[in-house]
Protein backbone atom coordinates (compact mmCIF):
# COMPACT_ATOMS: atom_id res chain seq x y z
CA UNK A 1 6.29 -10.56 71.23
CA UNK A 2 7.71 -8.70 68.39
CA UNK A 3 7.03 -11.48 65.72
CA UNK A 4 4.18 -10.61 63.29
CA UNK A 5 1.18 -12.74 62.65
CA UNK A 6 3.03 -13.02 58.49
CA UNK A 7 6.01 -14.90 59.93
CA UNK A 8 4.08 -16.79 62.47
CA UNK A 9 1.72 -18.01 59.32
CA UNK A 10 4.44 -20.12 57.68
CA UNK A 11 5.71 -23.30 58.45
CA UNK A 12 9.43 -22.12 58.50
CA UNK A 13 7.91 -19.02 60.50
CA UNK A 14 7.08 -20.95 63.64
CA UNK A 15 10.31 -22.87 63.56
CA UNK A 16 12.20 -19.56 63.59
CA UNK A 17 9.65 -17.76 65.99
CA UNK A 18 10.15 -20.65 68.10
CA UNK A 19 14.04 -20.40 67.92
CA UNK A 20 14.20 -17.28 68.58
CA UNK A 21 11.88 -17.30 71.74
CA UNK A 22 14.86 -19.65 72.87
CA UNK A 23 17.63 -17.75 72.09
CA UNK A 24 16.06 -14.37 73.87
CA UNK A 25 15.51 -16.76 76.64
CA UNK A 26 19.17 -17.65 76.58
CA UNK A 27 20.07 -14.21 75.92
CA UNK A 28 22.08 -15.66 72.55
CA UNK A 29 20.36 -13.94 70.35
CA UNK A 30 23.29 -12.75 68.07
CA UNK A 31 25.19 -15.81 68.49
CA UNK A 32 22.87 -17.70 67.32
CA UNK A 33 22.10 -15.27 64.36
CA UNK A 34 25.80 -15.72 63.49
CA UNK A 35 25.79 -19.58 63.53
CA UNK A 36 22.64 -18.80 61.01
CA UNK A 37 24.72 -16.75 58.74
CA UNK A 38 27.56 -19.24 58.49
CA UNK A 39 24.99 -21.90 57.65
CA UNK A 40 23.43 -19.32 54.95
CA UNK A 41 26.86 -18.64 53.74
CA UNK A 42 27.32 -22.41 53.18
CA UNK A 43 24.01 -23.06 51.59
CA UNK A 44 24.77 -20.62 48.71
CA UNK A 45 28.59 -21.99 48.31
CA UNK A 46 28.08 -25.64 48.49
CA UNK A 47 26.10 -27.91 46.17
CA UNK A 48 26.87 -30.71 48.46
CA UNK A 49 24.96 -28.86 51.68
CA UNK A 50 22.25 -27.80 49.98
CA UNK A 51 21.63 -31.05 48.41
CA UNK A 52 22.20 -32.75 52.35
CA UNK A 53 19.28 -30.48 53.34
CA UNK A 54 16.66 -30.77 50.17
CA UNK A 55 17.15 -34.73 50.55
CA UNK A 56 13.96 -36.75 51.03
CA UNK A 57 15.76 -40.03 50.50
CA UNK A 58 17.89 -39.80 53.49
CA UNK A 59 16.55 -41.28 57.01
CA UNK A 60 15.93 -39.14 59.87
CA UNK A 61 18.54 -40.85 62.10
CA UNK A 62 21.08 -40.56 58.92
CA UNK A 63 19.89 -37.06 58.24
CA UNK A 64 20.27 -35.85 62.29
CA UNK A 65 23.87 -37.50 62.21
CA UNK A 66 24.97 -36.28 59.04
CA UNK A 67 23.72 -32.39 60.05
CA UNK A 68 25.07 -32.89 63.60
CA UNK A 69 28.53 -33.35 61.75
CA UNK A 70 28.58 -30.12 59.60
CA UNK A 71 27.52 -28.72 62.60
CA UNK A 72 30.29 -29.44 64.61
CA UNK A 73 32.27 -29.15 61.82
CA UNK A 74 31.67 -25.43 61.20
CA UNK A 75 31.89 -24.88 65.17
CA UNK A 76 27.79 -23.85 65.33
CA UNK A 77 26.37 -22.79 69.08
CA UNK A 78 24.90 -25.17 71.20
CA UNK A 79 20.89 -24.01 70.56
CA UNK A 80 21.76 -23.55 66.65
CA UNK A 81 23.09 -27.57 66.54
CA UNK A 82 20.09 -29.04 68.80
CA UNK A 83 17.55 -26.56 66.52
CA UNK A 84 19.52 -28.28 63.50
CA UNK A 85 18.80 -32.04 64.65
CA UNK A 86 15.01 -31.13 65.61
CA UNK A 87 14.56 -30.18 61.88
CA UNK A 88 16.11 -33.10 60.45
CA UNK A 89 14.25 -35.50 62.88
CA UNK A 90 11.41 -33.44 61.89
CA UNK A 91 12.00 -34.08 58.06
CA UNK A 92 12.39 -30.12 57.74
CA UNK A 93 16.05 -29.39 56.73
CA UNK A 94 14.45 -28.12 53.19
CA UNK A 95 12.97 -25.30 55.30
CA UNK A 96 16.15 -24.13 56.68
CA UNK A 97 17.11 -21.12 54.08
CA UNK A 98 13.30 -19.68 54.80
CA UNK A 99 13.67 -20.42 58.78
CA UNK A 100 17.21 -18.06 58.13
CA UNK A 101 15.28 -15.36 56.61
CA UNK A 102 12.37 -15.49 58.86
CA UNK A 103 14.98 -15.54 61.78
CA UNK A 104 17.12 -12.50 60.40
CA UNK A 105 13.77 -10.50 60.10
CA UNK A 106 12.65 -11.39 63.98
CA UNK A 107 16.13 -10.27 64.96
CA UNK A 108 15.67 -6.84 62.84
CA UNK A 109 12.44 -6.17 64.19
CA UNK A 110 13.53 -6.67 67.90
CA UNK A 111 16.55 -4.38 67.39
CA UNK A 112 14.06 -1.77 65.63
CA UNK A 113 16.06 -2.14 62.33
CA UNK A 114 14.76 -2.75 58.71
CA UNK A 115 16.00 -5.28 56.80
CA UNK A 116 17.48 -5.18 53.55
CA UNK A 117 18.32 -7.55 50.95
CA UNK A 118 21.08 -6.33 48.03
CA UNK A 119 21.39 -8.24 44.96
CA UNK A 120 24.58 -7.19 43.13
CA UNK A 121 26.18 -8.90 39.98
CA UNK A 122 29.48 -8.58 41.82
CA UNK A 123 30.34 -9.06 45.36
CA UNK A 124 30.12 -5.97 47.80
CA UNK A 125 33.22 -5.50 49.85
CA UNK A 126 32.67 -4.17 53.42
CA UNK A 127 33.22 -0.61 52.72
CA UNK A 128 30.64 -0.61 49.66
CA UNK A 129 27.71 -2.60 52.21
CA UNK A 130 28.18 0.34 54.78
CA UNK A 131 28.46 2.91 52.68
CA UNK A 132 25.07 1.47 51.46
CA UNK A 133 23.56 0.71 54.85
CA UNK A 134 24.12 4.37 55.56
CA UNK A 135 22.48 5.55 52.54
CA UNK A 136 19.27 3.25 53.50
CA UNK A 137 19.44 4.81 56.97
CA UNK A 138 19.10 8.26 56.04
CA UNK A 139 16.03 6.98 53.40
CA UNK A 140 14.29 4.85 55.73
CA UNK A 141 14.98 6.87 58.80
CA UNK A 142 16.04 3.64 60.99
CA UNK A 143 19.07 1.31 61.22
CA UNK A 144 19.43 -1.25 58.11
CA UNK A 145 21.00 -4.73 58.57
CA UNK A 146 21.84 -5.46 54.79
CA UNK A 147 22.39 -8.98 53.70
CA UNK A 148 23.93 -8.85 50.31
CA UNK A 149 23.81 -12.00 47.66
CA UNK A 150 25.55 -12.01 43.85
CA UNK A 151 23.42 -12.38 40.30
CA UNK A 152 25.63 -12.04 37.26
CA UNK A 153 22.28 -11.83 35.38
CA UNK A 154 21.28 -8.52 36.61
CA UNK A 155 24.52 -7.19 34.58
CA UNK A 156 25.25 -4.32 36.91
CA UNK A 157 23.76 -1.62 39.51
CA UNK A 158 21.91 -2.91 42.97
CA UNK A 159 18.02 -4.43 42.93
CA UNK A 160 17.59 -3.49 47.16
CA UNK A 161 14.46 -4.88 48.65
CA UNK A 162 13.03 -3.50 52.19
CA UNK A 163 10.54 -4.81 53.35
CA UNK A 164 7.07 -4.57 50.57
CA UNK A 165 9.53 -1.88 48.98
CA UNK A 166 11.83 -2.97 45.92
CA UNK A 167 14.17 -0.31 44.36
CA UNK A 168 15.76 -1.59 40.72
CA UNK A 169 18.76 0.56 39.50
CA UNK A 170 19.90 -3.21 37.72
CA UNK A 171 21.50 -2.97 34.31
CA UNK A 172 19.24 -5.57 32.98
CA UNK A 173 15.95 -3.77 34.04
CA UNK A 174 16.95 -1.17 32.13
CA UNK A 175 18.23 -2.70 29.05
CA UNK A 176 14.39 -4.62 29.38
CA UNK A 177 12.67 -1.19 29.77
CA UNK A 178 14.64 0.70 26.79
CA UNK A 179 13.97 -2.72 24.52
CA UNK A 180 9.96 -2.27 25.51
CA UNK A 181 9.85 1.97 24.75
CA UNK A 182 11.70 1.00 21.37
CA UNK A 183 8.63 -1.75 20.60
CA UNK A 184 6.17 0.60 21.15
């Protein structure tokens, strides 16, 4: 099994190790992984979704029927709807953004990629994320599956995280680090 013992520790670890022990088995590995990213996708653009899934109020029958219908709605696989209504029957729907991750990190590891995750303060079109994948590649030495997310806050420049590794070039860390040499 290529899962490490640091996913496998959490609680949304073992629902994605356990999802994606089915989808090898059902050799849908990436479609699942896209239904994942289309559910990611929605969690950062709607309010309404990712109140639906941080919920506690809402029943498990009402919670299974209501996710069962965005589901559909956003035309999810088969294995990525049933995994879906197991969480909400299990009261777990809050852990779906960490099962994502933990997912998206089983999948790198099996295709011997590293994972990367980009913060920006403006959106990356898809000519700027490979021109940046390649420049990973040739530092890392391995294929790099970015995933890419926006943060006004950071001002400008990239804050790129693989794996324990975290390279700032952000317009606000510098600003920060200028302000502290002038203090001192």
């Amino acid at each position: 099994m290529e899962t490490s013992g640091g996913i496998q520790a959490s609680l949304s670890g073992r629902y994605a190790v356990a999802l994606f022990d089915l989808a090898r088995d059902a050799q849908s590995l990436d479609t699942v992984a896209g239904s994942l990213a289309a559910l990611k996708a929605a969690l950062a653009e709607s309010a309404d979704f990712k109140a639906l899934i941080n919920n506690p109020v809402l029943s498990r029958d009402a919670s299974g029927k209501t996710i069962a219908a965005v589901a559909s709605a956003m035309g999810t696989d088969p294995l990525t709807t049933k995994f879906l209504g197991v969480l909400a029957q299990n009261r777990r729907l809050a852990q779906l953004p960490a099962v994502i991750r933990a997912y998206e990190t089983l999948l790198s590891n099996h295709k011997g990629e590293a994972r990367a995750e980009v913060t920006s303060a403006h959106p990356l079109d898809a000519d700027q994320v490979a021109a940046l994948a390649r420049n990973l590649r040739a530092r890392v030495g391995r294929d790099v599956a970015v995933s890419t997310k926006v943060d006004p806050a950071i001002l400008g420049g990239l804050v790129v995280k693989i794996g324990s590794q975290m390279i700032d070039s952000s317009i606000r860390t510098r600003l920060n680090t200028l302000a502290h040499a002038m203090k001192g």
